[in-house]
N, C-alpha and C. Protein backbone atom coordinates (compact mmCIF):
# COMPACT_ATOMS: atom_id res chain seq x y z
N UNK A 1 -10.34 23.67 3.20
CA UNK A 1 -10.50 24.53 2.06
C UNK A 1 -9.69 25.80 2.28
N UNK A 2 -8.82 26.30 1.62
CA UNK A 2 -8.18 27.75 1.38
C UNK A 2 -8.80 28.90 0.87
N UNK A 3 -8.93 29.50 1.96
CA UNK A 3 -9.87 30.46 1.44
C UNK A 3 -8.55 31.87 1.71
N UNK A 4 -7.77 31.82 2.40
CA UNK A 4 -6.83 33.10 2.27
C UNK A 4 -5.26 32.76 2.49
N UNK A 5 -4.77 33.69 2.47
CA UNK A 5 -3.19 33.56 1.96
C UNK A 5 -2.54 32.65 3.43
N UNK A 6 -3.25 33.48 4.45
CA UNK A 6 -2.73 32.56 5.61
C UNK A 6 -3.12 31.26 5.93
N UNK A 7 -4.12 30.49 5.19
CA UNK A 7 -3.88 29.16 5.43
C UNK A 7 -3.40 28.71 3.89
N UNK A 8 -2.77 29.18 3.03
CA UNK A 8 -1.89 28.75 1.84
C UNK A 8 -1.00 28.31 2.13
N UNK A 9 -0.20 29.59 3.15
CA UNK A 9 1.51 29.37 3.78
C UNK A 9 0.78 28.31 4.70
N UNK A 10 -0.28 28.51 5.72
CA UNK A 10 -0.38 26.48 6.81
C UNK A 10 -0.12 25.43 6.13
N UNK A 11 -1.08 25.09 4.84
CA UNK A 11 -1.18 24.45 4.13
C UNK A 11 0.32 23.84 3.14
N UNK A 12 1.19 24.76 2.77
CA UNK A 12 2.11 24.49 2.38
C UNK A 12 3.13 24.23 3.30
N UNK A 13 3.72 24.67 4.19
CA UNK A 13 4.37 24.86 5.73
C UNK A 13 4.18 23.20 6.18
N UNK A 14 2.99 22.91 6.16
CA UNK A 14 2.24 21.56 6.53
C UNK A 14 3.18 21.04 5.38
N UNK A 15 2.69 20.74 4.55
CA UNK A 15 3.00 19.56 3.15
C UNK A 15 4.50 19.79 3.21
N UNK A 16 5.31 20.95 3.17
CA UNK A 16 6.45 20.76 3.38
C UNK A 16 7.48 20.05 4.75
N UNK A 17 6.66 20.06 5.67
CA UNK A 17 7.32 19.87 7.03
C UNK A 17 7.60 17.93 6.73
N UNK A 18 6.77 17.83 5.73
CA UNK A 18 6.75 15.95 5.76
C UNK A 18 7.45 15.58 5.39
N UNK A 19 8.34 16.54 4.47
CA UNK A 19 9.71 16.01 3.47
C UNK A 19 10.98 15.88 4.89
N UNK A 20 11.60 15.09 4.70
CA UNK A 20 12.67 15.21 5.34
C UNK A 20 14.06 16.47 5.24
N UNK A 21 13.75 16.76 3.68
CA UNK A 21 14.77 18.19 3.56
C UNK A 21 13.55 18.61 2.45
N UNK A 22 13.58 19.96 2.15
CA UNK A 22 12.60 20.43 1.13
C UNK A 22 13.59 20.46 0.05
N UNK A 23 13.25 20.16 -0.95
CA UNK A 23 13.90 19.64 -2.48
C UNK A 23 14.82 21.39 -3.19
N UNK A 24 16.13 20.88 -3.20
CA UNK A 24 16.82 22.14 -3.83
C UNK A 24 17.06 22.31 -5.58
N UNK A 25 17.79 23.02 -5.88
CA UNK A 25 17.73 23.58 -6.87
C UNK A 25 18.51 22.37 -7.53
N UNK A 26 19.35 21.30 -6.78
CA UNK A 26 20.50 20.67 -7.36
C UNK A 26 19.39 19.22 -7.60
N UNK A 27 18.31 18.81 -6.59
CA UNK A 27 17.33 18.12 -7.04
C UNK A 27 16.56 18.41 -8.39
N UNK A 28 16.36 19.68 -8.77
CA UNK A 28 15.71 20.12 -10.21
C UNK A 28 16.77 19.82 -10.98
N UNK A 29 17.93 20.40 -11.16
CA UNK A 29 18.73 19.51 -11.90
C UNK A 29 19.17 18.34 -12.35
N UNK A 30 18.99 17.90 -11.16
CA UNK A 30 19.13 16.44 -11.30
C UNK A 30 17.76 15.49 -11.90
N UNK A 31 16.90 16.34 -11.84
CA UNK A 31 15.80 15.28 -12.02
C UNK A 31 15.15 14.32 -11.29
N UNK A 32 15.58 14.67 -9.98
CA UNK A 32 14.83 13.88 -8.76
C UNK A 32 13.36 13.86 -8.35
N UNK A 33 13.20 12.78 -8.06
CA UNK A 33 11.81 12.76 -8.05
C UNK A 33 10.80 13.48 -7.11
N UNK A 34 11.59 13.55 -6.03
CA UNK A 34 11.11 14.56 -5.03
C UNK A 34 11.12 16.05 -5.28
N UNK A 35 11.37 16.41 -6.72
CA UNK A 35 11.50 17.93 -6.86
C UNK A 35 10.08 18.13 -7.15
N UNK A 36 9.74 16.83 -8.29
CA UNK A 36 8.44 16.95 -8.70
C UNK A 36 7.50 16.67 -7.78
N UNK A 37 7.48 15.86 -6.97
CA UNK A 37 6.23 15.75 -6.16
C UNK A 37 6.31 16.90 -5.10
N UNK A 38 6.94 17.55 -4.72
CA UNK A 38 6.77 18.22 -4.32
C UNK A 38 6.50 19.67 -5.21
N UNK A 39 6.56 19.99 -6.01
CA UNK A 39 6.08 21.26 -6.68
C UNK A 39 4.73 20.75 -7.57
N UNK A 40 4.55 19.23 -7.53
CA UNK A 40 3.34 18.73 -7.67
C UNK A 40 2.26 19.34 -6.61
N UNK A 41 2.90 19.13 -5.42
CA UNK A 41 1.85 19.27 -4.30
C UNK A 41 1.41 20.93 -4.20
N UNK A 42 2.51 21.72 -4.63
CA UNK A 42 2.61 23.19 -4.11
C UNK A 42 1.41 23.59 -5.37
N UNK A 43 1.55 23.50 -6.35
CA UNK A 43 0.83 23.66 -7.50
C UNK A 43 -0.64 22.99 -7.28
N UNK A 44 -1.00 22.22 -6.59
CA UNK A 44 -2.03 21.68 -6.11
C UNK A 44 -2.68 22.76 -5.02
N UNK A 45 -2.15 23.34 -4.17
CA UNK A 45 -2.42 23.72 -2.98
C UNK A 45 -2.71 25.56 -3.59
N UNK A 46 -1.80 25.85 -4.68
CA UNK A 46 -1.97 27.31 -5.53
C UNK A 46 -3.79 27.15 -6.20
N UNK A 47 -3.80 25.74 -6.55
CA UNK A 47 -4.66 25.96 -7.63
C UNK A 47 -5.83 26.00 -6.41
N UNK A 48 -5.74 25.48 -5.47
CA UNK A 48 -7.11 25.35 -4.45
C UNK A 48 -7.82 26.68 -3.77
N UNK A 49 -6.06 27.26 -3.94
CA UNK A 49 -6.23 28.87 -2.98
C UNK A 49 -7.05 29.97 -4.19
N UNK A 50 -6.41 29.68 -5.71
CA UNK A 50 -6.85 30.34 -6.67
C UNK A 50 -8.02 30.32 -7.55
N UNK A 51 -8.71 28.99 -7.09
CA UNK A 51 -10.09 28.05 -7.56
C UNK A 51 -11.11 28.70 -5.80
N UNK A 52 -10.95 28.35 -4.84
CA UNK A 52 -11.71 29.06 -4.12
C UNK A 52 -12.06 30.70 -3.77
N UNK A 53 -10.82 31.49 -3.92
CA UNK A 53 -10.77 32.39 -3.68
C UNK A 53 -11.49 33.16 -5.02
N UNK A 54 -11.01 32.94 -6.29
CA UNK A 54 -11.51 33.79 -7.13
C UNK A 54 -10.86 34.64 -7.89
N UNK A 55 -9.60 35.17 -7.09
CA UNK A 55 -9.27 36.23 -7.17
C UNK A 55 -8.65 36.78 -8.30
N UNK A 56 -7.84 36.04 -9.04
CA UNK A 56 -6.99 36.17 -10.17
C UNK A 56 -7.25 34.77 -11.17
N UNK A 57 -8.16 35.10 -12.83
CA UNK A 57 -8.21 34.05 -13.45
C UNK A 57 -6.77 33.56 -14.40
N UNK A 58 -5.97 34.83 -14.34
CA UNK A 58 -4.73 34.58 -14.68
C UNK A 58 -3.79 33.40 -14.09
N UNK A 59 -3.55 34.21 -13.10
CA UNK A 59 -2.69 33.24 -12.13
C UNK A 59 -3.44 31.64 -11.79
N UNK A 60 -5.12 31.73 -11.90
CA UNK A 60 -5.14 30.10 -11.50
C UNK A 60 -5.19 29.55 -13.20
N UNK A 61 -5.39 29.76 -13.98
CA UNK A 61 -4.88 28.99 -15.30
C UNK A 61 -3.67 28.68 -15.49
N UNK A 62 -2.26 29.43 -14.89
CA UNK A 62 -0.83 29.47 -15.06
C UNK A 62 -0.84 28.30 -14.05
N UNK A 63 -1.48 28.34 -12.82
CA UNK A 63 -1.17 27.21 -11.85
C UNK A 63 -1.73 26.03 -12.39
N UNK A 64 -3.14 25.99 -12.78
CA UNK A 64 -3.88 24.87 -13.03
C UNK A 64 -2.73 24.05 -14.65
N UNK A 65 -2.60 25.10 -15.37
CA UNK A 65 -1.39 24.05 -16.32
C UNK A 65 -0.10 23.59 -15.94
N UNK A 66 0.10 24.02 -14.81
CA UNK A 66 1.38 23.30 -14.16
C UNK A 66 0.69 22.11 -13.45
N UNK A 67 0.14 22.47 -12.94
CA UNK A 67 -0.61 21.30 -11.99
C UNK A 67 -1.35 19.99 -12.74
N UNK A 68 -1.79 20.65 -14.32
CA UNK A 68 -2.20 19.58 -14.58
C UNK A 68 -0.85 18.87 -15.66
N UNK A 69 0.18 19.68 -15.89
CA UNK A 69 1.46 19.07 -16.78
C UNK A 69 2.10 18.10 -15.78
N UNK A 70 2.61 18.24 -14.62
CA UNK A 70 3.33 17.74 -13.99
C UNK A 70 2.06 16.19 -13.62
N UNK A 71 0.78 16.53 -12.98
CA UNK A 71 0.03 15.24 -13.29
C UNK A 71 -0.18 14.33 -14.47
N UNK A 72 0.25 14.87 -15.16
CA UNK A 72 -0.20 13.81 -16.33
C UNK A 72 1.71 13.36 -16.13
N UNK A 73 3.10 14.08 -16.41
CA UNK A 73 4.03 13.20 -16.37
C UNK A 73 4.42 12.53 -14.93
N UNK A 74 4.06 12.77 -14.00
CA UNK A 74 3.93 11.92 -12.76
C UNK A 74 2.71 10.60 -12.27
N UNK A 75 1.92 10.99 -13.27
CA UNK A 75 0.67 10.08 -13.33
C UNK A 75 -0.26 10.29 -12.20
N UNK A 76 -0.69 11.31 -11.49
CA UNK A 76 -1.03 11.59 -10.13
C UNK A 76 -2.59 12.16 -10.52
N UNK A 77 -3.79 12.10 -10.12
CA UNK A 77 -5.08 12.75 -10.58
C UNK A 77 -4.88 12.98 -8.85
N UNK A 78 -4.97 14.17 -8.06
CA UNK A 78 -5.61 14.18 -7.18
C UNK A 78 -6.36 16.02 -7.32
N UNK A 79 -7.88 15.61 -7.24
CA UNK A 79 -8.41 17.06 -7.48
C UNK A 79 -8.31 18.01 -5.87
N UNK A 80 -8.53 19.62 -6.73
CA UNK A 80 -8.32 20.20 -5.74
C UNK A 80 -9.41 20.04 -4.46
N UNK A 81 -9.08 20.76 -3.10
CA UNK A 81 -10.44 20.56 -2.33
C UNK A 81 -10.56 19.66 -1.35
N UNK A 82 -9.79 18.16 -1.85
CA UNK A 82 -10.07 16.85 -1.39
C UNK A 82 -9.06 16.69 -0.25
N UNK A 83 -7.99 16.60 -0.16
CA UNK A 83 -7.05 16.29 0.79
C UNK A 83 -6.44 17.68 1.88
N UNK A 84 -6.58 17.63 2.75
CA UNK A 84 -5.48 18.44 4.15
C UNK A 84 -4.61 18.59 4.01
N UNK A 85 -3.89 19.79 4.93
CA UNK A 85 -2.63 20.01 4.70
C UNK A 85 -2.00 18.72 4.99
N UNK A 86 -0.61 18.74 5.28
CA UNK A 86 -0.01 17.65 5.27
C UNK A 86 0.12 16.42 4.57
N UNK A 87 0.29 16.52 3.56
CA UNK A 87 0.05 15.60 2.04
C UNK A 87 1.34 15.34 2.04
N UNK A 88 1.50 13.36 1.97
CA UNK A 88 3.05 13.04 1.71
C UNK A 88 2.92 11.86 0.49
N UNK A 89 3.18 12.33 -0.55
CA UNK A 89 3.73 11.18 -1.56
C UNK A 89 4.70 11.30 -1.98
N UNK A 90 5.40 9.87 -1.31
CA UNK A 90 6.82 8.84 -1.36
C UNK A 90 7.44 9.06 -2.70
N UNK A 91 6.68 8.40 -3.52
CA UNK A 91 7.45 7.77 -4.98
C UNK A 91 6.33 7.69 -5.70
N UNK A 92 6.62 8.25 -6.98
CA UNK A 92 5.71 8.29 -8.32
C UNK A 92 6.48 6.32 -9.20
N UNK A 93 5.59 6.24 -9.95
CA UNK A 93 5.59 4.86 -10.49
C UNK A 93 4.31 5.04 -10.66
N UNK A 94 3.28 3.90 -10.49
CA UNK A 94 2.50 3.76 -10.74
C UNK A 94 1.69 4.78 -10.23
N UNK A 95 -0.07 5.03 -10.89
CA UNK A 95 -0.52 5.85 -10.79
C UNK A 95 -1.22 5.94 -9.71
N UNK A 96 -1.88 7.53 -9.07
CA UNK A 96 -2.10 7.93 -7.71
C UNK A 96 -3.51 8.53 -8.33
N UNK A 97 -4.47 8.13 -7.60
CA UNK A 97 -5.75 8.94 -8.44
C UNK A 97 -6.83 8.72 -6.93
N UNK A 98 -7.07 10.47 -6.70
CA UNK A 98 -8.16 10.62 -5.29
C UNK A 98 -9.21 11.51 -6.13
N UNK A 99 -10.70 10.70 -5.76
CA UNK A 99 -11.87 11.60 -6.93
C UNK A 99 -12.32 12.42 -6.31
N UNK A 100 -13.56 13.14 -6.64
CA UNK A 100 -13.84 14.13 -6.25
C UNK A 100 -14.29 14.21 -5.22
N UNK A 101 -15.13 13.50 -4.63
CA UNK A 101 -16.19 13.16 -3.53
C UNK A 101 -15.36 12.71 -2.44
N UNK A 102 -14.15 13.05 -2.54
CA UNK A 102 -13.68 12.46 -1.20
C UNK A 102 -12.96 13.65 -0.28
N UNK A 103 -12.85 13.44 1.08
CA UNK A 103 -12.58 14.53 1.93
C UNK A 103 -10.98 13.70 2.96
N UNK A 104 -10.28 13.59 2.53
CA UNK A 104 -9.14 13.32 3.66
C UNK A 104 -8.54 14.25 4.59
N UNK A 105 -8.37 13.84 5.51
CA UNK A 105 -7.88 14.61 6.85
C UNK A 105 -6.24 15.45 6.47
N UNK A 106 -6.10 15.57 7.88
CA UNK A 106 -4.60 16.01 7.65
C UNK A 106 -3.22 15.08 7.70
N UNK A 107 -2.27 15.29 7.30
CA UNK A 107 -1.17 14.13 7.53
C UNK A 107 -1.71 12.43 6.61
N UNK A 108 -1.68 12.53 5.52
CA UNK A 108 -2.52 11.71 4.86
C UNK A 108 -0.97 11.30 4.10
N UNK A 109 -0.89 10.09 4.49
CA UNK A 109 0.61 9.34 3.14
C UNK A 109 0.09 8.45 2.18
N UNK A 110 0.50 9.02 1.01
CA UNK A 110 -0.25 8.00 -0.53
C UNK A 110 1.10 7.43 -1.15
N UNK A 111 1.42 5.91 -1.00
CA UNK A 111 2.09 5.47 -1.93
C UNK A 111 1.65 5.07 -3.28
N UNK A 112 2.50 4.87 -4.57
CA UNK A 112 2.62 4.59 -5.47
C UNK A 112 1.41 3.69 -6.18
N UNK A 113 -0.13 3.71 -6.85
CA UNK A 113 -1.15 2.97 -6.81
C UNK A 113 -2.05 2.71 -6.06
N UNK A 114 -2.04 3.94 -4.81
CA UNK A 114 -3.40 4.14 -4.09
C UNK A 114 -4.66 4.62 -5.15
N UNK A 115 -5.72 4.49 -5.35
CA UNK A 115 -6.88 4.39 -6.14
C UNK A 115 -8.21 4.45 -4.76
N UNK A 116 -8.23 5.75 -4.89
CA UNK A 116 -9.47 6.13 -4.09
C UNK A 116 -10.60 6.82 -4.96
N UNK A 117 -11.81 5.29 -4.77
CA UNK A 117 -12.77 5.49 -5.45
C UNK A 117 -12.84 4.88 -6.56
N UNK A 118 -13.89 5.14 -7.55
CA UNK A 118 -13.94 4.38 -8.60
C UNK A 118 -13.51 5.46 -9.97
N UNK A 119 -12.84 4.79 -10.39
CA UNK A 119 -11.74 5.40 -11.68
C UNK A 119 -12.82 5.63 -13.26
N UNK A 120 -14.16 6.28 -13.19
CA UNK A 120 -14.60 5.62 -14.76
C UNK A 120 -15.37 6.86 -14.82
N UNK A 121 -16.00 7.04 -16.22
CA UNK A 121 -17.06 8.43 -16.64
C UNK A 121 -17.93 8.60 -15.63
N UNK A 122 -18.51 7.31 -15.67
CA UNK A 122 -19.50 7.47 -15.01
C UNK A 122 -19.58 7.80 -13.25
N UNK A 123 -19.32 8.80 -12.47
CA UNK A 123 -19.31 8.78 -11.24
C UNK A 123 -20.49 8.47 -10.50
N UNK A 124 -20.32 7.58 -9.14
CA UNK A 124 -21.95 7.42 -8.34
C UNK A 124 -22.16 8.20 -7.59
N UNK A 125 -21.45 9.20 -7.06
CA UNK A 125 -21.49 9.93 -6.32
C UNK A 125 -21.13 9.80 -4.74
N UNK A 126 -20.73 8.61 -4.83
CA UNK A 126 -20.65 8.15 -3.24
C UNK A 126 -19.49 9.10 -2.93
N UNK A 127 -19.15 8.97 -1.78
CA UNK A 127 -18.49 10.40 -0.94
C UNK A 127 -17.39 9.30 0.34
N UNK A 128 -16.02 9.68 -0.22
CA UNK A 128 -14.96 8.33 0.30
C UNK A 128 -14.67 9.72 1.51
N UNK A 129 -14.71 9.26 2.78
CA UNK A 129 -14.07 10.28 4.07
C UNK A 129 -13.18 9.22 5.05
N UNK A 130 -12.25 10.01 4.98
CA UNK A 130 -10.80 9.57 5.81
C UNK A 130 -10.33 10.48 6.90
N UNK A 131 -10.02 9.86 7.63
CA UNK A 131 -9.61 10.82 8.98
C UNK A 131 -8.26 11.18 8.77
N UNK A 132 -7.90 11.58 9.79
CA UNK A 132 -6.42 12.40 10.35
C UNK A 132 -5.50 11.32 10.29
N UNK A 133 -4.06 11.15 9.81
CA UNK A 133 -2.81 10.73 10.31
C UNK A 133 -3.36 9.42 9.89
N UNK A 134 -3.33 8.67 8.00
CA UNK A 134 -3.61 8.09 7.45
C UNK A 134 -2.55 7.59 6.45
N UNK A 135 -2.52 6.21 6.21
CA UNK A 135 -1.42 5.74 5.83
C UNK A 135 -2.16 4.69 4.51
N UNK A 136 -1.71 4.88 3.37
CA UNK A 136 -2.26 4.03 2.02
C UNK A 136 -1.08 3.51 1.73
N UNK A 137 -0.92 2.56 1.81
CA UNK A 137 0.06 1.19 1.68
C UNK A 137 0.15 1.08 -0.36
N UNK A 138 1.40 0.54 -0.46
CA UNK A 138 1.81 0.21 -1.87
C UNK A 138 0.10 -0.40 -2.66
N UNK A 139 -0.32 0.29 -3.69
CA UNK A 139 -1.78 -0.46 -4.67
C UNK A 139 -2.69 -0.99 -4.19
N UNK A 140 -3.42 -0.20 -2.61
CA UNK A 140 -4.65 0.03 -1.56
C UNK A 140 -5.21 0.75 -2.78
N UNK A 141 -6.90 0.22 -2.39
CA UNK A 141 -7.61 0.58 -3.36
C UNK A 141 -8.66 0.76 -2.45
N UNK A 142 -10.01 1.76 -2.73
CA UNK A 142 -10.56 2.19 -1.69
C UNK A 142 -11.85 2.22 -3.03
N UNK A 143 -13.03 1.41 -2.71
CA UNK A 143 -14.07 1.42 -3.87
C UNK A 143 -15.40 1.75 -3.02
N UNK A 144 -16.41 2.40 -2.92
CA UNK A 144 -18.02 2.47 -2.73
C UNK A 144 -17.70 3.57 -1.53
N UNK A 145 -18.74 3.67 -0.72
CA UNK A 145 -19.01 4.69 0.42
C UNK A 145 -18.30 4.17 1.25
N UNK A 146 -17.11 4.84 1.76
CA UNK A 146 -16.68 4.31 2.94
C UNK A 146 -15.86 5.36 3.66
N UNK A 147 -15.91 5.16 5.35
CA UNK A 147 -15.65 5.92 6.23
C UNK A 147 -14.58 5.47 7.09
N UNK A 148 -13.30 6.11 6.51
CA UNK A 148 -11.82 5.67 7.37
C UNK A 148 -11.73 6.66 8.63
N UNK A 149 -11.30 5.87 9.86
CA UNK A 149 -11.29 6.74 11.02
C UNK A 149 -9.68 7.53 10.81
N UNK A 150 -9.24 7.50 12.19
CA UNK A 150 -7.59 8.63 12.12
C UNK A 150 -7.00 7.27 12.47
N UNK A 151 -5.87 7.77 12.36
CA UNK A 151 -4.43 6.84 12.42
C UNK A 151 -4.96 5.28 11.52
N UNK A 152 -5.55 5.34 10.61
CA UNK A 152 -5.62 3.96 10.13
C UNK A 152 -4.33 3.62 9.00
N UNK A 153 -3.68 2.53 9.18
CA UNK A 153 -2.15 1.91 7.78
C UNK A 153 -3.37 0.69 7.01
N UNK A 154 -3.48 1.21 5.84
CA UNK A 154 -3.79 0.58 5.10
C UNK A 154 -2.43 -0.42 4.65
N UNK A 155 -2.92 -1.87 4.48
CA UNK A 155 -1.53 -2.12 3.74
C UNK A 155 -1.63 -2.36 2.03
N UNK A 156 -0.29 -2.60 1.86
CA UNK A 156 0.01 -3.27 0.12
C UNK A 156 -1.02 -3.88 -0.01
N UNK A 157 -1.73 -3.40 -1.91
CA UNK A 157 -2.50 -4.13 -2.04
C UNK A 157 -3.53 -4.56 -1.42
N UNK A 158 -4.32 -3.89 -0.69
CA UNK A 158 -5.40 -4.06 0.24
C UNK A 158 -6.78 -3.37 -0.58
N UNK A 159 -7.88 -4.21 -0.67
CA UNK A 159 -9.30 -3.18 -1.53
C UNK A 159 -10.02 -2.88 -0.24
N UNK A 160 -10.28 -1.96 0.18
CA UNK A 160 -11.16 -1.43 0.93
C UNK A 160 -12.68 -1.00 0.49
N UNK A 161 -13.54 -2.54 1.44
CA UNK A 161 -14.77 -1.70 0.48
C UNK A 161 -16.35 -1.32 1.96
N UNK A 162 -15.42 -1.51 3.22
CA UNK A 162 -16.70 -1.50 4.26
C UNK A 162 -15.76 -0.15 5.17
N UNK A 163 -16.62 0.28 6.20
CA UNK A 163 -16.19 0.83 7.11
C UNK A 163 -14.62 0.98 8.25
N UNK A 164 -13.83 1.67 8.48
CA UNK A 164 -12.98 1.19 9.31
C UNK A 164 -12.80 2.65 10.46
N UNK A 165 -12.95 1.64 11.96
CA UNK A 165 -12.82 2.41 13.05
C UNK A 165 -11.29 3.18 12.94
N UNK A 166 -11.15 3.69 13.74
CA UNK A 166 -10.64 4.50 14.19
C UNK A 166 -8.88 3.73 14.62
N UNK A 167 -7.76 4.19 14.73
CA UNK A 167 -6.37 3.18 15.81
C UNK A 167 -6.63 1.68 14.65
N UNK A 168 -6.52 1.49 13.80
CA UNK A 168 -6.70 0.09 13.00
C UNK A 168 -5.55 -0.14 12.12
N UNK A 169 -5.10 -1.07 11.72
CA UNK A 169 -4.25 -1.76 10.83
C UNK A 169 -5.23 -2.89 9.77
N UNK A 170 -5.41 -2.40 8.48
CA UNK A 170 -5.90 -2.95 7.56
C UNK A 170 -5.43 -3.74 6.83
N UNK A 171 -5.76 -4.97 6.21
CA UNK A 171 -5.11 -5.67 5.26
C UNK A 171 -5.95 -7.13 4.31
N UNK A 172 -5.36 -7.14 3.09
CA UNK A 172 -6.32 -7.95 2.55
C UNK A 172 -7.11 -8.05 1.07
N UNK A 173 -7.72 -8.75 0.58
CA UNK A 173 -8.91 -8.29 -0.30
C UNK A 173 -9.67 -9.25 -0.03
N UNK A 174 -10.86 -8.70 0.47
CA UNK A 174 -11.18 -7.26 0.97
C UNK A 174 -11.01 -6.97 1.90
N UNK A 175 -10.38 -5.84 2.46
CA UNK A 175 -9.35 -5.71 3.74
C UNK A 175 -10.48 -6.04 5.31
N UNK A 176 -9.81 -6.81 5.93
CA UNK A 176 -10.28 -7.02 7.05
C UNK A 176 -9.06 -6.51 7.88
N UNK A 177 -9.90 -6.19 9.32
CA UNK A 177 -8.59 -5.56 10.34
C UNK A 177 -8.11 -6.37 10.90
N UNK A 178 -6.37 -6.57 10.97
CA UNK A 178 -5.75 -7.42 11.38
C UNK A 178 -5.11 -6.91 12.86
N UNK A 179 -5.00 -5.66 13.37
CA UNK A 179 -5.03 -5.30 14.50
C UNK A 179 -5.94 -3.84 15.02
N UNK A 180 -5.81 -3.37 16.13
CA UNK A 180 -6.98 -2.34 16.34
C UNK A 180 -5.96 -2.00 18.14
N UNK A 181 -6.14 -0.89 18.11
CA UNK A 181 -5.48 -0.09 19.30
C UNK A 181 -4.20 -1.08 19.92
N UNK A 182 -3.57 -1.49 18.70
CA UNK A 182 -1.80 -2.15 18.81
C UNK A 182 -2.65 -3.47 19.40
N UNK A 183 -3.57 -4.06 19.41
CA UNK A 183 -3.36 -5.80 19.74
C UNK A 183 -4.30 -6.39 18.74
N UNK A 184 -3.66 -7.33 18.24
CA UNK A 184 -4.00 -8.32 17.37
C UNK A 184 -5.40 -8.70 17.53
N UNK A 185 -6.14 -8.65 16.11
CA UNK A 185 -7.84 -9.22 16.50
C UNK A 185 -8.19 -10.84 15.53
């Protein structure tokens, strides 16, 4: 949670360090996709500092309509609160949606149709927690109460609906672990 300016700059510092170059002015021109996800993410990380803190209702309405313009044309729902610094999403395409009740670690990679949680009015309240240095594979889907350890690769297309330790490689519907501390189970 961001509660002051110095973990804004961690927090961003973090999410930026994942890009391989941070997106220039000739990427906004161009229309590259990495301009947007990344000022997706920054606008995410404003609205968290400006939603906890309090401080200015100006400035978090100016952020929160960027944050929510660029989500709706990138297709991305991820609310504030929920994810750690170090936030890396690849490629927009299909849609990216993390609900409320969920807490992810730091260093967390979401490809294109990760779906954490259940997508509808009605919320159950269950509470999705993911560890550190987490990997969501191409349209991984993550449904009911469940508790991801650190370093887990979800793969493509995998529904996650039970528990997963800690050092694991996931895969499947419904994902069963296909390896665990690098040897095959």
């Amino acid at each position: 949670m961001i509660l002051s300016k110095e973990e804004l700059r961690k927090y961003l510092l973090e999410d930026s360090r994942r890009f391989e170059t941070i997106p220039s002015l000739k990427d906004k021109i161009l229309h590259n996709e990495v301009w947007y996800i990344y000022k997706y993410q920054c606008q995410l990380r404003f609205v968290e500092f400006y939603k906890n803190t309090g401080k200015s209702k100006l400035l978090f309405l100016y952020h929160f309509f960027r944050y929510k313009r660029l989500g709706f044309k990138l297709r991305f729902t991820i609310y504030p609160n929920t994810i750690g610094p170090g936030l890396r999403i690849f490629h927009t395409g299909d849609f990216v949606h993390v609900k409320k009740c969920c807490k992810i670690g730091k260093n967390c990679t979401l490809l294109p149709g990760v779906v954490i949680g259940n997508k509808n009015i009605n919320d159950d309240g269950s509470w999705v927690t993911v560890g550190d240095n987490c990997y969501f594979g191409l349209g991984a889907k993550i449904f009911g109460e469940v508790k991801i350890g650190n370093n887990v690769v979800i793969g493509a297309n995998s529904v996650v609906v039970k528990d997963i330790p800690d050092n694991c490689v996931v895969s499947g519907i419904p994902a069963v672990i296909i390896k665990k501390d690098g040897k095959n189970v």
